[in-house]
C-alpha atoms as a PDB file:
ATOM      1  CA  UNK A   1      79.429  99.417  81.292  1.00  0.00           C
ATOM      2  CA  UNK A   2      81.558  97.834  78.751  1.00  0.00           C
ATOM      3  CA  UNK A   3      84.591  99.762  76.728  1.00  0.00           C
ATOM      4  CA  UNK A   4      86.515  98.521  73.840  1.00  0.00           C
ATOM      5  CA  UNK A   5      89.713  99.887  73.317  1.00  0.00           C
ATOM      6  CA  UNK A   6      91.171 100.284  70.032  1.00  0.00           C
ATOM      7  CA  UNK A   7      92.803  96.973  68.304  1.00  0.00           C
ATOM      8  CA  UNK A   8      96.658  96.717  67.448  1.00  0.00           C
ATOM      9  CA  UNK A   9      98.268  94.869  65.300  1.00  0.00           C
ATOM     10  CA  UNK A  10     102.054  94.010  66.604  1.00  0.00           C
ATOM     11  CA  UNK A  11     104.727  92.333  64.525  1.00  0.00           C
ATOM     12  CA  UNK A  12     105.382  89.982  67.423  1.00  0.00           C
ATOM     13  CA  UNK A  13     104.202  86.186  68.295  1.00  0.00           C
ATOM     14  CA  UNK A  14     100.798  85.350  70.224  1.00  0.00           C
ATOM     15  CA  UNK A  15     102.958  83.582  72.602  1.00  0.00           C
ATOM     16  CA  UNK A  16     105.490  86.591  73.378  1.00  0.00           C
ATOM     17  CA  UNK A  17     102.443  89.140  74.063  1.00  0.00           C
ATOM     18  CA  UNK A  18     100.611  86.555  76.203  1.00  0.00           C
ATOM     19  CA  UNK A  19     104.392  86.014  78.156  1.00  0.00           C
ATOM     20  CA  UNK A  20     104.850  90.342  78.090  1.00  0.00           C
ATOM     21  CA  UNK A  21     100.812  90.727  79.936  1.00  0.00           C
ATOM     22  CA  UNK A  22     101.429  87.817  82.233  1.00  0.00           C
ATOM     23  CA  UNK A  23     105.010  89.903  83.966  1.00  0.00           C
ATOM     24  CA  UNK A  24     103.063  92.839  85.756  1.00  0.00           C
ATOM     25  CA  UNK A  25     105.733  94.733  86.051  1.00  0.00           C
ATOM     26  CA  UNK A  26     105.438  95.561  81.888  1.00  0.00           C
ATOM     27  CA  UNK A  27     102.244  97.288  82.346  1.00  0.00           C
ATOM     28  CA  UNK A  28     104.411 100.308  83.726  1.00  0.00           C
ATOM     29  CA  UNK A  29     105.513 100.463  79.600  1.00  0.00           C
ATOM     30  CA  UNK A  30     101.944 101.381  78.615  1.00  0.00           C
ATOM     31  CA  UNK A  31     100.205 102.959  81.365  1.00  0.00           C
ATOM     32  CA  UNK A  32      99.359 106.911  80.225  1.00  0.00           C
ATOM     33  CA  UNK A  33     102.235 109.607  81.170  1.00  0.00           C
ATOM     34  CA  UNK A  34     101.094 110.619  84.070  1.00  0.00           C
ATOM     35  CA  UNK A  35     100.877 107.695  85.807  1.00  0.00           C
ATOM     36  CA  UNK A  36     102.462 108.839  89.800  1.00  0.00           C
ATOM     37  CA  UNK A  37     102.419 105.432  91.515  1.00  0.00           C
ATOM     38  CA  UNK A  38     103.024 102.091  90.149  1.00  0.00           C
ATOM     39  CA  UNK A  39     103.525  99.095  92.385  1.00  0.00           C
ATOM     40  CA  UNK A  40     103.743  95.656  91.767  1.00  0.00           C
ATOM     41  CA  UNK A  41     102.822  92.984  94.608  1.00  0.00           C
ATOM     42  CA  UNK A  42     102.959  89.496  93.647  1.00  0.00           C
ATOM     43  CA  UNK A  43      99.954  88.635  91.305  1.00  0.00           C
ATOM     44  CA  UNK A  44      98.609  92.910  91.668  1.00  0.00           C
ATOM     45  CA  UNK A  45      99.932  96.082  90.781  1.00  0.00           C
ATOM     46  CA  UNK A  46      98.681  99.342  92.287  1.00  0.00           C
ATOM     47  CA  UNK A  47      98.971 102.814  89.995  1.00  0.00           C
ATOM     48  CA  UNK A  48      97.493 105.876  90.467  1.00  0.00           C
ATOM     49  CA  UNK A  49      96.838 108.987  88.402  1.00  0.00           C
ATOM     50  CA  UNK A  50      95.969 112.330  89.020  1.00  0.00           C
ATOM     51  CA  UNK A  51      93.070 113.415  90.173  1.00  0.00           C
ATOM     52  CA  UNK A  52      91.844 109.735  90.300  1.00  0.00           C
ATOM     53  CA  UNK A  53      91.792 107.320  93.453  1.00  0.00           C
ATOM     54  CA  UNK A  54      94.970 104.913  93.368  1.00  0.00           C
ATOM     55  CA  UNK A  55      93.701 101.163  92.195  1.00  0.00           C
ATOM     56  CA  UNK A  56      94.802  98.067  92.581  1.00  0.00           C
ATOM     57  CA  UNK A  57      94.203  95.306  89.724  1.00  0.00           C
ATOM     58  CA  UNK A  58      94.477  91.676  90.714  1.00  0.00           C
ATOM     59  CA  UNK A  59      95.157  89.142  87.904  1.00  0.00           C
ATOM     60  CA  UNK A  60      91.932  87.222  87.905  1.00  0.00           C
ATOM     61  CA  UNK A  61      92.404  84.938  84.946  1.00  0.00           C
ATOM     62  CA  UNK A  62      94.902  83.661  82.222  1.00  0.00           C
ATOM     63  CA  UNK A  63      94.389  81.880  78.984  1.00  0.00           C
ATOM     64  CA  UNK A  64      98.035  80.387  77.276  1.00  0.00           C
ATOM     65  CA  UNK A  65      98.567  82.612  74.789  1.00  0.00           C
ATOM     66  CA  UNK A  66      95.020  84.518  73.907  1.00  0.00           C
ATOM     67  CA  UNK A  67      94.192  86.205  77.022  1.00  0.00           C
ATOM     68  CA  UNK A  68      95.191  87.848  80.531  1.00  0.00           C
ATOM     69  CA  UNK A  69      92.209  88.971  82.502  1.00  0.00           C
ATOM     70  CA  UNK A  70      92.734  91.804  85.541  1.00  0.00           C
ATOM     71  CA  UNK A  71      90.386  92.860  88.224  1.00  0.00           C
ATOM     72  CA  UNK A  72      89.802  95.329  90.585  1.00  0.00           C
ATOM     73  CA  UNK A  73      91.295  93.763  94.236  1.00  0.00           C
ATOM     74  CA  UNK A  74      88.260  96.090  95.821  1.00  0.00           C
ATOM     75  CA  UNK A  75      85.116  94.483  96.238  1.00  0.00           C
ATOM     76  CA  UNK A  76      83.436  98.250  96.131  1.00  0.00           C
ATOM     77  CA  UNK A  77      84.436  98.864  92.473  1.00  0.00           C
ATOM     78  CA  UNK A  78      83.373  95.718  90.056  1.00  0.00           C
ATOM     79  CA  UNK A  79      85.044  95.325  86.551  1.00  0.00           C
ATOM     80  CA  UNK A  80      87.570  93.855  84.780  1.00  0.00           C
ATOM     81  CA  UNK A  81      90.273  94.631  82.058  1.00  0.00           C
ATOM     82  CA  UNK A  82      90.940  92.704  79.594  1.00  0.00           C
ATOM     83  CA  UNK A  83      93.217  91.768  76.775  1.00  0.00           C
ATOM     84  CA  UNK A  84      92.680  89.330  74.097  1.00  0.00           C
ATOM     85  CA  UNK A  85      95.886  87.861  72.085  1.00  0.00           C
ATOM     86  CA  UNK A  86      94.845  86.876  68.087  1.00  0.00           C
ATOM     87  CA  UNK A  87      97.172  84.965  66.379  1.00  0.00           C
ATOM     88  CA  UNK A  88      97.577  86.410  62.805  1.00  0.00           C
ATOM     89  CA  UNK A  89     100.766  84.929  61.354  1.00  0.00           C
ATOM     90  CA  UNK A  90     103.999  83.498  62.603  1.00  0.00           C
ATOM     91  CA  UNK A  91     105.190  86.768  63.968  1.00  0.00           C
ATOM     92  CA  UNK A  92     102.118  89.137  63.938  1.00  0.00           C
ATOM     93  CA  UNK A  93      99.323  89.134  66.356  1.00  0.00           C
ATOM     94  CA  UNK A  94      96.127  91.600  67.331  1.00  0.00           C
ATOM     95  CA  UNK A  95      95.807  92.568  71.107  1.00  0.00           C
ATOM     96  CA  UNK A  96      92.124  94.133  71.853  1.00  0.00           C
ATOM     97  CA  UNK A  97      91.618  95.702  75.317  1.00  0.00           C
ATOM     98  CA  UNK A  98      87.969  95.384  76.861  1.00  0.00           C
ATOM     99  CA  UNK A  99      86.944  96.963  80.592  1.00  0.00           C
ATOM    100  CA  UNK A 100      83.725  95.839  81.884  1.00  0.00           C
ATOM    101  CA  UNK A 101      82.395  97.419  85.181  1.00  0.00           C
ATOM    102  CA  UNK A 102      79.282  97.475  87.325  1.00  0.00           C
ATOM    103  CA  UNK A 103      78.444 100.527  88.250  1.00  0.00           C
ATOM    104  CA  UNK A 104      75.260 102.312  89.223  1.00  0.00           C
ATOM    105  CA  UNK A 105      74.479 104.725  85.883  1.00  0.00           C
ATOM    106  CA  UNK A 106      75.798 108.270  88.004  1.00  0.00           C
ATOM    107  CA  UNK A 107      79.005 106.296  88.583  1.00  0.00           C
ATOM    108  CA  UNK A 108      79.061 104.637  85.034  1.00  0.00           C
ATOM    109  CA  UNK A 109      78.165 108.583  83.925  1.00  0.00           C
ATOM    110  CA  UNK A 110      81.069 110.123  86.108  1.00  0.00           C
ATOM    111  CA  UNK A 111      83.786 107.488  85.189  1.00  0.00           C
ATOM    112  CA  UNK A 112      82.721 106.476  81.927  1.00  0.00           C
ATOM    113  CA  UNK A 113      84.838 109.454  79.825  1.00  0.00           C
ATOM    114  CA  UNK A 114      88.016 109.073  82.298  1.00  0.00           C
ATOM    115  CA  UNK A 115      88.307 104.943  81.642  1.00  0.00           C
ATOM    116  CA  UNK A 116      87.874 105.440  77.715  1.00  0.00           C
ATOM    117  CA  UNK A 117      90.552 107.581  76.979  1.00  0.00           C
ATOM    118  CA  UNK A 118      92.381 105.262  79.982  1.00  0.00           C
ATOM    119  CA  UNK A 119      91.863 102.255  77.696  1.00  0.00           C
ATOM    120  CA  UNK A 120      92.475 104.406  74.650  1.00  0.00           C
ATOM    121  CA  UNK A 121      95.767 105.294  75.786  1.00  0.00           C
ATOM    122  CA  UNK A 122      96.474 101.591  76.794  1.00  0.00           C
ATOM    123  CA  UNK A 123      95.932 100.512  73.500  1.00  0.00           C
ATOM    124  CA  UNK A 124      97.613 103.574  72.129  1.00  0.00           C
ATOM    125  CA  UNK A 125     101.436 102.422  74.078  1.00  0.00           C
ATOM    126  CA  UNK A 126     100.524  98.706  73.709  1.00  0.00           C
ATOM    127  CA  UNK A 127     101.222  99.752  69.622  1.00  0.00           C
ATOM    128  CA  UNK A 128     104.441 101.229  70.819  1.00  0.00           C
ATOM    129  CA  UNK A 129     105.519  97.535  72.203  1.00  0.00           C
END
């Protein structure tokens, strides 16, 4: 199941959005509202939000300065999140969230509408930035 969030155009450098998704701690700044848990553990943060399980996401893979790739720390739940950094001008850049998971289609049906307006809401605050 693959979801593409919306994609933002920020008046900042490729290099200072790759440096803001590779500090954990500043995806507190764009997770949704009602986000009740957020933890960061070395190279993992945990959040959780209502009426959902808590999850962890591990950082699986980095790119200098065009993209951070996270992934779930359970081997249960298979997918990834990820945003790619486009360089525009100087001091503008495009950040495009993607989550791809492998589910079994009545997971992928049950989770599908709770993980796009996640990602949608992701993409949504990362335009706040």
């Amino acid at each position: 199941m693959n979801i593409e969030g919306n994609t933002v155009i920020l008046e900042k450098s490729q290099e200072e959005l790759f440096n803001f998704f590779s500090d954990l701690n500043n995806f507190k700044q764009i997770m949704p509202e009602n986000t009740n848990k957020f933890e960061v553990d070395g190279d993992s943060f945990l959040f959780g939000l209502p009426g959902m399980p808590e999850i962890r996401l591990v950082l699986k893979e980095k790119t200098p300065f065009s993209n951070i790739t996270l992934g779930a720390a359970s081997s249960k739940l298979s997918f990834t999140l990820s945003a790619d950094i486009t360089k525009l001008e100087e001091n503008k850049s495009e950040v495009a969230l993607s989550f791809n998971g492998d589910f079994n289609p009545m997971m992928a049906m049950m989770v599908k509408k709770p993980l796009t307006k996640f990602v949608d809401t992701l993409s949504e605050n990362i335009g706040k930035l």
